[in-house]
N, C-alpha and C. Protein backbone atom coordinates (compact mmCIF):
# COMPACT_ATOMS: atom_id res chain seq x y z
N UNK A 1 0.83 -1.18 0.00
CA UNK A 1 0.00 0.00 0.00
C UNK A 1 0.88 1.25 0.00
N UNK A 2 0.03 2.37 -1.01
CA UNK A 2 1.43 3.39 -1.34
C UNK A 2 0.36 4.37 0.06
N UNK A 3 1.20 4.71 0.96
CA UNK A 3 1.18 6.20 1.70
C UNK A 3 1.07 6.84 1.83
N UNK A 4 0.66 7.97 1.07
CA UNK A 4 0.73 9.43 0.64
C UNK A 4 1.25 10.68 1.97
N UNK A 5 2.40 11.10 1.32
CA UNK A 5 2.63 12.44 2.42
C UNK A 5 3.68 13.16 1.36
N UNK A 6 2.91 14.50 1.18
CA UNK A 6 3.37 15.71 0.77
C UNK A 6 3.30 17.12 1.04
N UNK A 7 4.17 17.99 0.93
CA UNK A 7 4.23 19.12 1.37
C UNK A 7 4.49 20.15 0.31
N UNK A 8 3.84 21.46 0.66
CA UNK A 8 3.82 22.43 -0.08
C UNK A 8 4.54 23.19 1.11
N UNK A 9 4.76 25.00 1.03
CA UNK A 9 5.23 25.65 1.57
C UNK A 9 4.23 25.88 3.19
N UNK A 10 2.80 25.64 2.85
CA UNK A 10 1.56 26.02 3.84
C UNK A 10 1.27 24.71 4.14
N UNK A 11 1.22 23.73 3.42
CA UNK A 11 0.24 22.26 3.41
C UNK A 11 0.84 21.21 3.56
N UNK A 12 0.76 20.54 4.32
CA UNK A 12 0.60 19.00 4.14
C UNK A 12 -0.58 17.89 3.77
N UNK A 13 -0.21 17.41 2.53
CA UNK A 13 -1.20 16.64 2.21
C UNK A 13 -1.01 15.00 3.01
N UNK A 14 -1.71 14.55 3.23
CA UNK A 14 -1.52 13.57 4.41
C UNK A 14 -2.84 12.00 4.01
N UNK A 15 -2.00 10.98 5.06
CA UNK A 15 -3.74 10.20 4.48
C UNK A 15 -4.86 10.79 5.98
N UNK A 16 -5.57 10.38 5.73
CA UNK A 16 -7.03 10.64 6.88
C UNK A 16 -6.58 9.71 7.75
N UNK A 17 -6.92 10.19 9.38
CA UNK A 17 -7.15 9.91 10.22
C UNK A 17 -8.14 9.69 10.78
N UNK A 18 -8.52 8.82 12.11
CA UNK A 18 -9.59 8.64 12.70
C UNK A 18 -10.23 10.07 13.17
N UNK A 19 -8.97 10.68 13.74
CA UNK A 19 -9.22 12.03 14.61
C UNK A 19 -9.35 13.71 13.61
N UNK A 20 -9.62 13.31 12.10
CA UNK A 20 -10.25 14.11 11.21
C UNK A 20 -11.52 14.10 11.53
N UNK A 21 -12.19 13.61 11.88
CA UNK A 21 -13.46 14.06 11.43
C UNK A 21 -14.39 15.13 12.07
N UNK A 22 -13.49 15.84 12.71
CA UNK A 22 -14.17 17.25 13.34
C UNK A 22 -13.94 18.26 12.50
N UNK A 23 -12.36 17.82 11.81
CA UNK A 23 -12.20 19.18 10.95
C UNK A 23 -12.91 18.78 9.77
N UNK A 24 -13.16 17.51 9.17
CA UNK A 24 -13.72 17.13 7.72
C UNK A 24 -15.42 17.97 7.70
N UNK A 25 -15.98 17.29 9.74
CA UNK A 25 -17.20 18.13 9.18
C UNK A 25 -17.06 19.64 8.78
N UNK A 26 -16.15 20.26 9.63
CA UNK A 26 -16.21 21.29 9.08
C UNK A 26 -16.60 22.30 8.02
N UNK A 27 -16.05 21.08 6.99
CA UNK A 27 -16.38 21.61 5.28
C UNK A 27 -17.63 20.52 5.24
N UNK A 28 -18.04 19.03 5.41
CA UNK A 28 -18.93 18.45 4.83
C UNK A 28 -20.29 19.06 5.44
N UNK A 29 -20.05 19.53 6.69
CA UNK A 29 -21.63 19.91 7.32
C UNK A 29 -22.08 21.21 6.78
N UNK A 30 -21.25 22.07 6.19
CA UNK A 30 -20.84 23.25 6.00
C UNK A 30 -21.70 23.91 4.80
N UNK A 31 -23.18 24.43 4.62
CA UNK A 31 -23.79 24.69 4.09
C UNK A 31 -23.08 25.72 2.74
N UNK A 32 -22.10 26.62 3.02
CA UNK A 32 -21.01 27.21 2.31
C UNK A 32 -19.90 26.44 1.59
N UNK A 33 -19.92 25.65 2.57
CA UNK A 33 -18.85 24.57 1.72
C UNK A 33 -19.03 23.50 0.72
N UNK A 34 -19.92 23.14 0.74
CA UNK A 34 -20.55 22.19 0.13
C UNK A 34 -21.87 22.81 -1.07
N UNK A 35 -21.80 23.78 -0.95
CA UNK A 35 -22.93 24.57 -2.05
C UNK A 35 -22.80 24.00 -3.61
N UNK A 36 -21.55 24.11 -4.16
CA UNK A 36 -21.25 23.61 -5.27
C UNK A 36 -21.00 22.45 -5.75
N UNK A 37 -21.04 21.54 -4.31
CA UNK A 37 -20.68 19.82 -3.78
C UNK A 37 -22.09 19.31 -4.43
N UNK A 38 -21.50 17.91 -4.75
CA UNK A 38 -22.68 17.06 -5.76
C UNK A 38 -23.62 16.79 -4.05
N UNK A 39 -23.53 16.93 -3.06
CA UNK A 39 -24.47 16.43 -1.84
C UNK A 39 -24.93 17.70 -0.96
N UNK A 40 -25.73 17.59 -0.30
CA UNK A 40 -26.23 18.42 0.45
C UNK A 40 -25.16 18.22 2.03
N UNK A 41 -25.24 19.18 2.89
CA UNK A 41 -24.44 18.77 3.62
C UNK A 41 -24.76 17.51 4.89
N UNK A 42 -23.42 16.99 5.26
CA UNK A 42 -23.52 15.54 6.06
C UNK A 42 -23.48 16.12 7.55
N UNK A 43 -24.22 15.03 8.30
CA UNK A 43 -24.30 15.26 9.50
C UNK A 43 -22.61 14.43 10.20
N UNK A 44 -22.70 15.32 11.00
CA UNK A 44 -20.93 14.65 11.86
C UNK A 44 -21.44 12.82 11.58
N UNK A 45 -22.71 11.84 12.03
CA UNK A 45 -22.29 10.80 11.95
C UNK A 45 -21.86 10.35 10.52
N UNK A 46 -22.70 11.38 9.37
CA UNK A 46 -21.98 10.79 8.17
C UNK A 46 -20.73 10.66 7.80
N UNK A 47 -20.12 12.09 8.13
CA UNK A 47 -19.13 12.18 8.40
C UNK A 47 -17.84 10.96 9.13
N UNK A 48 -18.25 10.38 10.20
CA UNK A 48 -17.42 9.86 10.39
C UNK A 48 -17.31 8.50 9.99
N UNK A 49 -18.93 7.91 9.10
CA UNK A 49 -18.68 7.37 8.52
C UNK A 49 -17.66 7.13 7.11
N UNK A 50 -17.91 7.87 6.57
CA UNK A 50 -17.15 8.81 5.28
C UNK A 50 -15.43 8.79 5.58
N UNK A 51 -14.98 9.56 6.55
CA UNK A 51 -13.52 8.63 7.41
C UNK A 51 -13.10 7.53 7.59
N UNK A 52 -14.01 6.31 8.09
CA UNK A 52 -13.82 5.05 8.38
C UNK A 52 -14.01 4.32 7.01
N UNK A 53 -14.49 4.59 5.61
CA UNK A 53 -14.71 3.94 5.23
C UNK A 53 -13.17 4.64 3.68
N UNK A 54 -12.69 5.67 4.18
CA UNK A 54 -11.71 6.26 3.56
C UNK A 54 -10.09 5.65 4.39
N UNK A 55 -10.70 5.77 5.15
CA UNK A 55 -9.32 4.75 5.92
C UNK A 55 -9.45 3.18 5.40
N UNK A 56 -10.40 3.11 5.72
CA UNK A 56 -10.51 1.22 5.11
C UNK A 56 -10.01 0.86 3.51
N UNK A 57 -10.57 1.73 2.72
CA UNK A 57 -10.17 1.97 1.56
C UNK A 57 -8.70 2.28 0.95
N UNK A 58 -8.11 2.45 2.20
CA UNK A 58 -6.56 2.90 1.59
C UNK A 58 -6.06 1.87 2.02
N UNK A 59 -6.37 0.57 2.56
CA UNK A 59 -5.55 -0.58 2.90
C UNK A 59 -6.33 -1.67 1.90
N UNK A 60 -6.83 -1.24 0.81
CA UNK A 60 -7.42 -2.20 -0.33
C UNK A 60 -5.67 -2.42 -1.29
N UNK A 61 -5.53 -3.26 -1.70
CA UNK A 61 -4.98 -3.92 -2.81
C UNK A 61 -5.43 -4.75 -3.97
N UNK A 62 -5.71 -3.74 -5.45
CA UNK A 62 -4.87 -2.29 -5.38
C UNK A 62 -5.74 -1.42 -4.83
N UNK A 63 -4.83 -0.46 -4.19
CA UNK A 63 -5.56 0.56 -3.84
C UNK A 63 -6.26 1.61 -5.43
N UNK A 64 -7.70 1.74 -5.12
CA UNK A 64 -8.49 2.69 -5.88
C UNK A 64 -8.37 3.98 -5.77
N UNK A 65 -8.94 4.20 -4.96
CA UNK A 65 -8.84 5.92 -4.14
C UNK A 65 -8.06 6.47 -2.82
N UNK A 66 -8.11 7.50 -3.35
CA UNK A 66 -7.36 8.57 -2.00
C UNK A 66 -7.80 9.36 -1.38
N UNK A 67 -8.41 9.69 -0.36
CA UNK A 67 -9.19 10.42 0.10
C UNK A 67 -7.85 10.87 1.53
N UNK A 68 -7.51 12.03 1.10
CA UNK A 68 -6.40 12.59 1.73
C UNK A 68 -6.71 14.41 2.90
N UNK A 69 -6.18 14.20 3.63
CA UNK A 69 -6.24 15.61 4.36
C UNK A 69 -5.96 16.38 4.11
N UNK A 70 -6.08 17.63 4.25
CA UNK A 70 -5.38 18.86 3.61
C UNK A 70 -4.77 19.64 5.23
N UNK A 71 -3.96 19.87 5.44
CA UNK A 71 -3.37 20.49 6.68
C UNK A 71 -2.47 21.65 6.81
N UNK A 72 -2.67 22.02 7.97
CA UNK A 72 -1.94 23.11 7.74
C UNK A 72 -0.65 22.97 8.45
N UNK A 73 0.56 23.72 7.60
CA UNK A 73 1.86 22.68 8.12
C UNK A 73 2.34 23.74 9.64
N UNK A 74 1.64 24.57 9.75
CA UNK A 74 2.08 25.34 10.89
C UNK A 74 1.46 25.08 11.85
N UNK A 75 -0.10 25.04 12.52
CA UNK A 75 -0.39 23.79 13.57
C UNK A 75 -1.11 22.70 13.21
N UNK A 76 -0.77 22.23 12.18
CA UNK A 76 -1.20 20.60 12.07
C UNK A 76 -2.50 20.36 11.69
N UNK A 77 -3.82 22.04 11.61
CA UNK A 77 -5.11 21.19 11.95
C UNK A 77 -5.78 21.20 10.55
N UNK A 78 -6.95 20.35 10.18
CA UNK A 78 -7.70 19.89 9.14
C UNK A 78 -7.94 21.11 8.09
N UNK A 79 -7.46 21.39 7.55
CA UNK A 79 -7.93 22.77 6.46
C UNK A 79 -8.81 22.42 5.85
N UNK A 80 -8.80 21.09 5.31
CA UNK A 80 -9.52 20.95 3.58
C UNK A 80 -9.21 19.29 3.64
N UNK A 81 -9.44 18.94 2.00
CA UNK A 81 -9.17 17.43 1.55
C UNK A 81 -9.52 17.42 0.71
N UNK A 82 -8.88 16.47 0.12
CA UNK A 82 -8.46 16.02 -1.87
C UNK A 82 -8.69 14.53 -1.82
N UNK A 83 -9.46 14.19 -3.32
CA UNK A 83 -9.10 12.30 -3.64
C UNK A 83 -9.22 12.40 -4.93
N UNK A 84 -8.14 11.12 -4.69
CA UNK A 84 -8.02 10.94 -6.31
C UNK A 84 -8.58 9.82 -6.35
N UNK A 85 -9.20 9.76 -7.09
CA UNK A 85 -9.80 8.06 -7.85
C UNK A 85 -9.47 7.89 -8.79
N UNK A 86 -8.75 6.41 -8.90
CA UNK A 86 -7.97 5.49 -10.42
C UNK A 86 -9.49 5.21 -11.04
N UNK A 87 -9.80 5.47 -12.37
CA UNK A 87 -10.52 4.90 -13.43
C UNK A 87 -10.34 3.42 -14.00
N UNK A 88 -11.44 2.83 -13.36
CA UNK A 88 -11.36 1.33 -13.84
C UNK A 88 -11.25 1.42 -15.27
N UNK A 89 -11.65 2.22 -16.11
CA UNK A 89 -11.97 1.89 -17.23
C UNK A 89 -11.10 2.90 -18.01
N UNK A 90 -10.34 3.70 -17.55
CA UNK A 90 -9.80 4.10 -18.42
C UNK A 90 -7.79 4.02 -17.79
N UNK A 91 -6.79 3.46 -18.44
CA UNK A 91 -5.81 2.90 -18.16
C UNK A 91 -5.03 4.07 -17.41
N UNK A 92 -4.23 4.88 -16.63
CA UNK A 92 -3.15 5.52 -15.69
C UNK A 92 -3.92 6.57 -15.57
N UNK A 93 -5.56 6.87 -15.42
CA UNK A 93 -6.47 7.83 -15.45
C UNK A 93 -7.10 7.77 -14.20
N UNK A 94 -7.89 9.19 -13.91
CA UNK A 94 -8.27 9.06 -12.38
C UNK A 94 -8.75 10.71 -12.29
N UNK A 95 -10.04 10.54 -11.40
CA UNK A 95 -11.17 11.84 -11.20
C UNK A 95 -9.80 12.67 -10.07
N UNK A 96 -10.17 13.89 -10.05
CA UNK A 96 -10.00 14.22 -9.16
C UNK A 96 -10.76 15.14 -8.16
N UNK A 97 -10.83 15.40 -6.93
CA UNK A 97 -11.42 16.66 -6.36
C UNK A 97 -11.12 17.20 -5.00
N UNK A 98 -11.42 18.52 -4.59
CA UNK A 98 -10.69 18.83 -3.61
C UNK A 98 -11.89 19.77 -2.74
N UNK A 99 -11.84 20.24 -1.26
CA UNK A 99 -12.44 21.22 -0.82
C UNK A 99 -12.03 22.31 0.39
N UNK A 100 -12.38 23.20 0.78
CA UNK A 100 -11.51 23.37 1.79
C UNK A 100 -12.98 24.47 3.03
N UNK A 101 -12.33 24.34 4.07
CA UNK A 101 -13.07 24.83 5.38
C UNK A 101 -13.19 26.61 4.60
N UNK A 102 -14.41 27.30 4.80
CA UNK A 102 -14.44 28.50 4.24
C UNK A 102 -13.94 29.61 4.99
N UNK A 103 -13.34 29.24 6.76
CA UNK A 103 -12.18 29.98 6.88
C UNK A 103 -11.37 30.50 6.17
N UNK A 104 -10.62 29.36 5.67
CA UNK A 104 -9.26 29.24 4.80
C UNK A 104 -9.85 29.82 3.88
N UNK A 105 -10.89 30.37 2.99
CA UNK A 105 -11.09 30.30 1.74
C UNK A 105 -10.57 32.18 1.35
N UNK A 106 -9.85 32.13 -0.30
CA UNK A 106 -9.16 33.23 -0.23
C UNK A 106 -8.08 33.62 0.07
N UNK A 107 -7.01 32.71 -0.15
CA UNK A 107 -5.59 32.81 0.91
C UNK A 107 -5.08 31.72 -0.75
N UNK A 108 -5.68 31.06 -1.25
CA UNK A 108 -4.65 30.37 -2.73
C UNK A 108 -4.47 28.94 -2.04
N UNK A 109 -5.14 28.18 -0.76
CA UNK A 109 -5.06 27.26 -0.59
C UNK A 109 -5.42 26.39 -1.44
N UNK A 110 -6.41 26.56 -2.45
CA UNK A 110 -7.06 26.32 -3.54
C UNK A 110 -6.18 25.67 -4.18
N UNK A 111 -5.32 26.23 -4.52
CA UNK A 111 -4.69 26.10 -5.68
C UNK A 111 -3.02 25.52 -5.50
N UNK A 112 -2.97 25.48 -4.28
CA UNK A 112 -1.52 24.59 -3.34
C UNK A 112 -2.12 23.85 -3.39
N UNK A 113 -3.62 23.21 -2.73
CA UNK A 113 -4.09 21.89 -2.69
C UNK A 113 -4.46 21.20 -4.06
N UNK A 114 -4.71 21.94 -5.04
CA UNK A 114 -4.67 21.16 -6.17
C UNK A 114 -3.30 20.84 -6.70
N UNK A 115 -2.38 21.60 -6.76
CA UNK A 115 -0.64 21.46 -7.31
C UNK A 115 -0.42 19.82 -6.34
N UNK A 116 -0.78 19.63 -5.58
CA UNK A 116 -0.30 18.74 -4.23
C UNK A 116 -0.67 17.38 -4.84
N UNK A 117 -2.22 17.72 -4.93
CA UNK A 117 -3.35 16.48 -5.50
C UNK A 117 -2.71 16.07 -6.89
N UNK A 118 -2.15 16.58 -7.58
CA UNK A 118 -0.97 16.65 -9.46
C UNK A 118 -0.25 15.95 -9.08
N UNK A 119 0.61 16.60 -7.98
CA UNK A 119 2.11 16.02 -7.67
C UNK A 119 2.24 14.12 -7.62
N UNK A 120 0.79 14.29 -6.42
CA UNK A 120 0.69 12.70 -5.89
C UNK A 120 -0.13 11.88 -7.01
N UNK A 121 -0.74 12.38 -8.07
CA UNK A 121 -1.30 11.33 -9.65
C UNK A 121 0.04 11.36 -10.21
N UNK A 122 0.56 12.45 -10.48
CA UNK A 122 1.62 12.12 -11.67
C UNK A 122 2.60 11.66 -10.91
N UNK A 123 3.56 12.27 -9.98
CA UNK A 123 4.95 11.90 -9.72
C UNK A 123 4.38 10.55 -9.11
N UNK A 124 3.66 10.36 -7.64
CA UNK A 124 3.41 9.05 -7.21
C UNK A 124 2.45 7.75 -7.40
N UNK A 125 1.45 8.45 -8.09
CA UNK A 125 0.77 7.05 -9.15
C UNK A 125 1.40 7.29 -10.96
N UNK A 126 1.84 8.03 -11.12
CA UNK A 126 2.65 7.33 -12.40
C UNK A 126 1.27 7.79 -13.55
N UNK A 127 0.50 8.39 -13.06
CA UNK A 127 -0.54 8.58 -14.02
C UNK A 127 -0.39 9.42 -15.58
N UNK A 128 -1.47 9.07 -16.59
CA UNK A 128 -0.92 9.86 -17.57
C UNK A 128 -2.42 10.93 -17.49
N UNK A 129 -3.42 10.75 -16.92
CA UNK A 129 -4.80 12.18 -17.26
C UNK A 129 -5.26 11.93 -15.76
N UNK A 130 -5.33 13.16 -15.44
CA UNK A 130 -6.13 13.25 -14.23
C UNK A 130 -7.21 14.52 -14.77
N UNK A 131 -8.51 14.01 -14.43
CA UNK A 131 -9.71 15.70 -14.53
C UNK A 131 -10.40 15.61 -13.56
N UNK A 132 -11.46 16.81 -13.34
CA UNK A 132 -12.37 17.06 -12.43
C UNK A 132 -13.33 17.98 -12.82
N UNK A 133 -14.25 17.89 -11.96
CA UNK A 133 -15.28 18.52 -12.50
C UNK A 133 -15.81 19.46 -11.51
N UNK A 134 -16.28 20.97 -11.92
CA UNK A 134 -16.62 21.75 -10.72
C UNK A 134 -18.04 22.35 -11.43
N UNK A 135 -19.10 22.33 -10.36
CA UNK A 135 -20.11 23.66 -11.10
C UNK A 135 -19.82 24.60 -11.68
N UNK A 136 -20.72 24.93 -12.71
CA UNK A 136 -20.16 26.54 -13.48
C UNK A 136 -20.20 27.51 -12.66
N UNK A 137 -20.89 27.18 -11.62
CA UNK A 137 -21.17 28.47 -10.82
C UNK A 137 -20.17 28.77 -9.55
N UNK A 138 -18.84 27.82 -9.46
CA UNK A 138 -17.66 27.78 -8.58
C UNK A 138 -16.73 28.72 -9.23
N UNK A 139 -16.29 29.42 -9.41
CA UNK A 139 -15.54 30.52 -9.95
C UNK A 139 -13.87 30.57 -9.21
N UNK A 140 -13.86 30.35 -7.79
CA UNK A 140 -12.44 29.60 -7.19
C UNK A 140 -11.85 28.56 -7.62
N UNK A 141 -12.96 27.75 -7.94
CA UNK A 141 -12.51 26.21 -8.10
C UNK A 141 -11.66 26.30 -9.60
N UNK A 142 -12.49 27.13 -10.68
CA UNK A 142 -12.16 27.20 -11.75
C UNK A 142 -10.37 28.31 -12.04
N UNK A 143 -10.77 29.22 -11.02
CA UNK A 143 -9.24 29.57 -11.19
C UNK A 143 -7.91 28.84 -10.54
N UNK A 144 -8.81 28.22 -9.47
CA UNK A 144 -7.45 27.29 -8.48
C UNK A 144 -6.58 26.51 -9.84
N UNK A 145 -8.31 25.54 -10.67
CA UNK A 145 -7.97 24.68 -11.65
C UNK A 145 -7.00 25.36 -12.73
N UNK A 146 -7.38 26.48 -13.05
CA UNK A 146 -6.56 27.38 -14.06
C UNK A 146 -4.78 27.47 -13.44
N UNK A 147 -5.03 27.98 -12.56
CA UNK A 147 -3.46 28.65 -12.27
C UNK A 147 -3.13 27.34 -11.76
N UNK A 148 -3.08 25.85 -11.67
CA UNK A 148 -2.54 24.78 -11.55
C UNK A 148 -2.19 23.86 -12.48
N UNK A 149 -2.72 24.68 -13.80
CA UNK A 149 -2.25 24.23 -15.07
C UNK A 149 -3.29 23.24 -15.72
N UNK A 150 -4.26 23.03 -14.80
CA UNK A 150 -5.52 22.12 -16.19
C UNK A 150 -6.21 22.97 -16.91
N UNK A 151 -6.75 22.37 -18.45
CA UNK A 151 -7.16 22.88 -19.08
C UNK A 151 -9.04 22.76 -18.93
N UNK A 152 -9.57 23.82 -19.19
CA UNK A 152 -10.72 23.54 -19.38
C UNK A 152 -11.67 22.48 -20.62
N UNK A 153 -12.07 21.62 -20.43
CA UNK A 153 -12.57 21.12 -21.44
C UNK A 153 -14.23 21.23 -21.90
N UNK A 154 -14.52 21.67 -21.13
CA UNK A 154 -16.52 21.84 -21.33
C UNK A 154 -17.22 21.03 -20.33
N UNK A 155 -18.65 21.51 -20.75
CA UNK A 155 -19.80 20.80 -20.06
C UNK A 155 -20.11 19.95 -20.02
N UNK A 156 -20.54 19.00 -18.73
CA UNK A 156 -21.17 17.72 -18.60
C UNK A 156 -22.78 18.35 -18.35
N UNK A 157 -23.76 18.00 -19.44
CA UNK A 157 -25.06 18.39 -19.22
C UNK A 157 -25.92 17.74 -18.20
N UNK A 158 -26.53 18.21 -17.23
CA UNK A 158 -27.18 17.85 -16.60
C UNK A 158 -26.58 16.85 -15.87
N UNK A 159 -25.33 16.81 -15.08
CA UNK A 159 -24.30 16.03 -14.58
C UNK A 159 -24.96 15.48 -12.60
N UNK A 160 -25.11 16.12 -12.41
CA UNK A 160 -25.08 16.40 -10.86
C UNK A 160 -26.80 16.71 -10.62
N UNK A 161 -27.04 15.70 -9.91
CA UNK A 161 -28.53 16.11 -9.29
C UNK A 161 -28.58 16.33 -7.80
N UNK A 162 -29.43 17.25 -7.59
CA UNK A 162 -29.19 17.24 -5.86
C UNK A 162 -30.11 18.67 -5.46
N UNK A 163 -30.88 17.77 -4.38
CA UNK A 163 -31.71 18.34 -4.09
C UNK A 163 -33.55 18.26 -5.17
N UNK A 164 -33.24 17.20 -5.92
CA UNK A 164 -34.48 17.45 -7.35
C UNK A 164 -33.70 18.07 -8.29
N UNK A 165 -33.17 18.84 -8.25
CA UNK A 165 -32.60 19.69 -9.13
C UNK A 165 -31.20 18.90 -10.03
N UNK A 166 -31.90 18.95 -11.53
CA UNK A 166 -30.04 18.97 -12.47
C UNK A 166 -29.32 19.95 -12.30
N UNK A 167 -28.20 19.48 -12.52
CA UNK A 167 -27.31 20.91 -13.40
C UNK A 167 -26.02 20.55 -13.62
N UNK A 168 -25.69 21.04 -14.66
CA UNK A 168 -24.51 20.92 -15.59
C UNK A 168 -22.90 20.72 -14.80
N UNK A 169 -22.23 20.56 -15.22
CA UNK A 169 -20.47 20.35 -14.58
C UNK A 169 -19.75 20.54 -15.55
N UNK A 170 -18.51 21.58 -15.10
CA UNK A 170 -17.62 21.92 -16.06
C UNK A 170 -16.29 21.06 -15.87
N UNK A 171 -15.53 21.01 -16.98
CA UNK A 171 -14.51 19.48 -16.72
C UNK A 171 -13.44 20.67 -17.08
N UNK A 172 -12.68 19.83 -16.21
CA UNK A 172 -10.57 20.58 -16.47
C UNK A 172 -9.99 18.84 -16.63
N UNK A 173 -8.59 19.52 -17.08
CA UNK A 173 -7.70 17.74 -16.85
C UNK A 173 -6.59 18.24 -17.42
N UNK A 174 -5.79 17.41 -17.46
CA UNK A 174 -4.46 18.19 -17.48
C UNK A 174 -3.78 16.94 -17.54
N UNK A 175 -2.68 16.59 -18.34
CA UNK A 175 -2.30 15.64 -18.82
C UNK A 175 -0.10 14.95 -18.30
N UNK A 176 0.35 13.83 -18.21
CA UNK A 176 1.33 13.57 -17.67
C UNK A 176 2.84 14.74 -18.21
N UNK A 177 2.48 15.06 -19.15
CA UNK A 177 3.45 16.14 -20.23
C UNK A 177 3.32 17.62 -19.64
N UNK A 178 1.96 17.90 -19.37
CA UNK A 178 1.57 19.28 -19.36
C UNK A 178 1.88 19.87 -17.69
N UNK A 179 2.27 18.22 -17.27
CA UNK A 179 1.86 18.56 -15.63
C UNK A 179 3.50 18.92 -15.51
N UNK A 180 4.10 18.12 -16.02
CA UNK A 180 5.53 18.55 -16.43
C UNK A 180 6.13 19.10 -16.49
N UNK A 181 5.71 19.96 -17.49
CA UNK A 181 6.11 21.34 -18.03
C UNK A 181 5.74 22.29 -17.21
N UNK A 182 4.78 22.05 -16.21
CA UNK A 182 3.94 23.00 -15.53
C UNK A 182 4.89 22.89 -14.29
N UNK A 183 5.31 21.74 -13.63
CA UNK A 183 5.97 21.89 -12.47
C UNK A 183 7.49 22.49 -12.56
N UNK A 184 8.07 22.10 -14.05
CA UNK A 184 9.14 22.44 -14.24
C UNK A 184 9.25 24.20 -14.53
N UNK A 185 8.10 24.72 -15.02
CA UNK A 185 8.40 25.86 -14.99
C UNK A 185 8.09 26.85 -13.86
């Protein structure tokens, strides 16, 4: 089982702990946080279901997904969180997505936590496409995605239901070459 631990200048990306799930509700209970989220928000027990079953999941072989912490490297506590999911069906490919506590929001954590979430598809799963998908109506998400080097690719129509309600999803992805060029420069 691969490990995940990386650092940015602010962040440590980390795997989940048992003792996340005060900061996870944070963002999952988080009517602000979750606005643009395919779910309505979770109650702390979902929540800690959602932990236990993200921890269990990282001791699968092979491991599928990553459902990782986002931290802050100066006192340690829950900022945010990123996962990557491998695509059964499509070969060194994998979703990605990220969120963060709306404290933090406005400071470019955004966009350290996505560079982080790159680092650990390409440099440590070896991947060649990672994308994601954000509402049109996320405007952070879309610049985090921008200034981290994915490209926009268009609309998923009527992607995301929630609440009764459709609505559309905009796709980025960014490829093993581009991520490359992007870290190298």
């Amino acid at each position: 089982m691969l490990s995940i631990s990386r650092h940015s200048q602010r962040l440590h990306l980390r795997e989940l702990r048992p003792d996340d799930v005060e900061g996870l509700f944070a963002i999952y209970g988080d009517p602000r946080a979750t606005e643009h989220m395919s779910f309505d928000p979770r109650t702390c027990q979902e929540v800690e279901g959602i932990v236990a079953r993200s921890i269990a999941s990282a001791a699968a072989d092979p491991r599928q997904e990553y459902v990782l912490a986002v931290a802050d490297t100066g006192d340690g506590r829950l900022i945010g969180f990123g996962r990557v999911a491998l695509d059964p069906h499509q070969p060194r490919a994998a979703t990605f997505g990220f969120a963060l506590n709306p404290a933090v929001w406005g400071n470019g954590f955004g966009t350290e936590t996505v560079r982080l979430l790159l680092a650990c598809a390409f440099e440590d799963l070896g991947l060649h496409r990672v994308w994601g998908a954000r509402s049109p109506l996320n405007a952070a998400s879309a610049r985090a995605m921008q200034r981290a080097g994915l490209t926009e690719e268009g609309y998923i129509r009527e992607h995301v239901q929630r609440g009764g309600q459709w609505s559309d999803s905009v796709t980025h992805s960014i490829l093993d070459h581009e991520y490359a060029a992007t870290a190298a420069g």
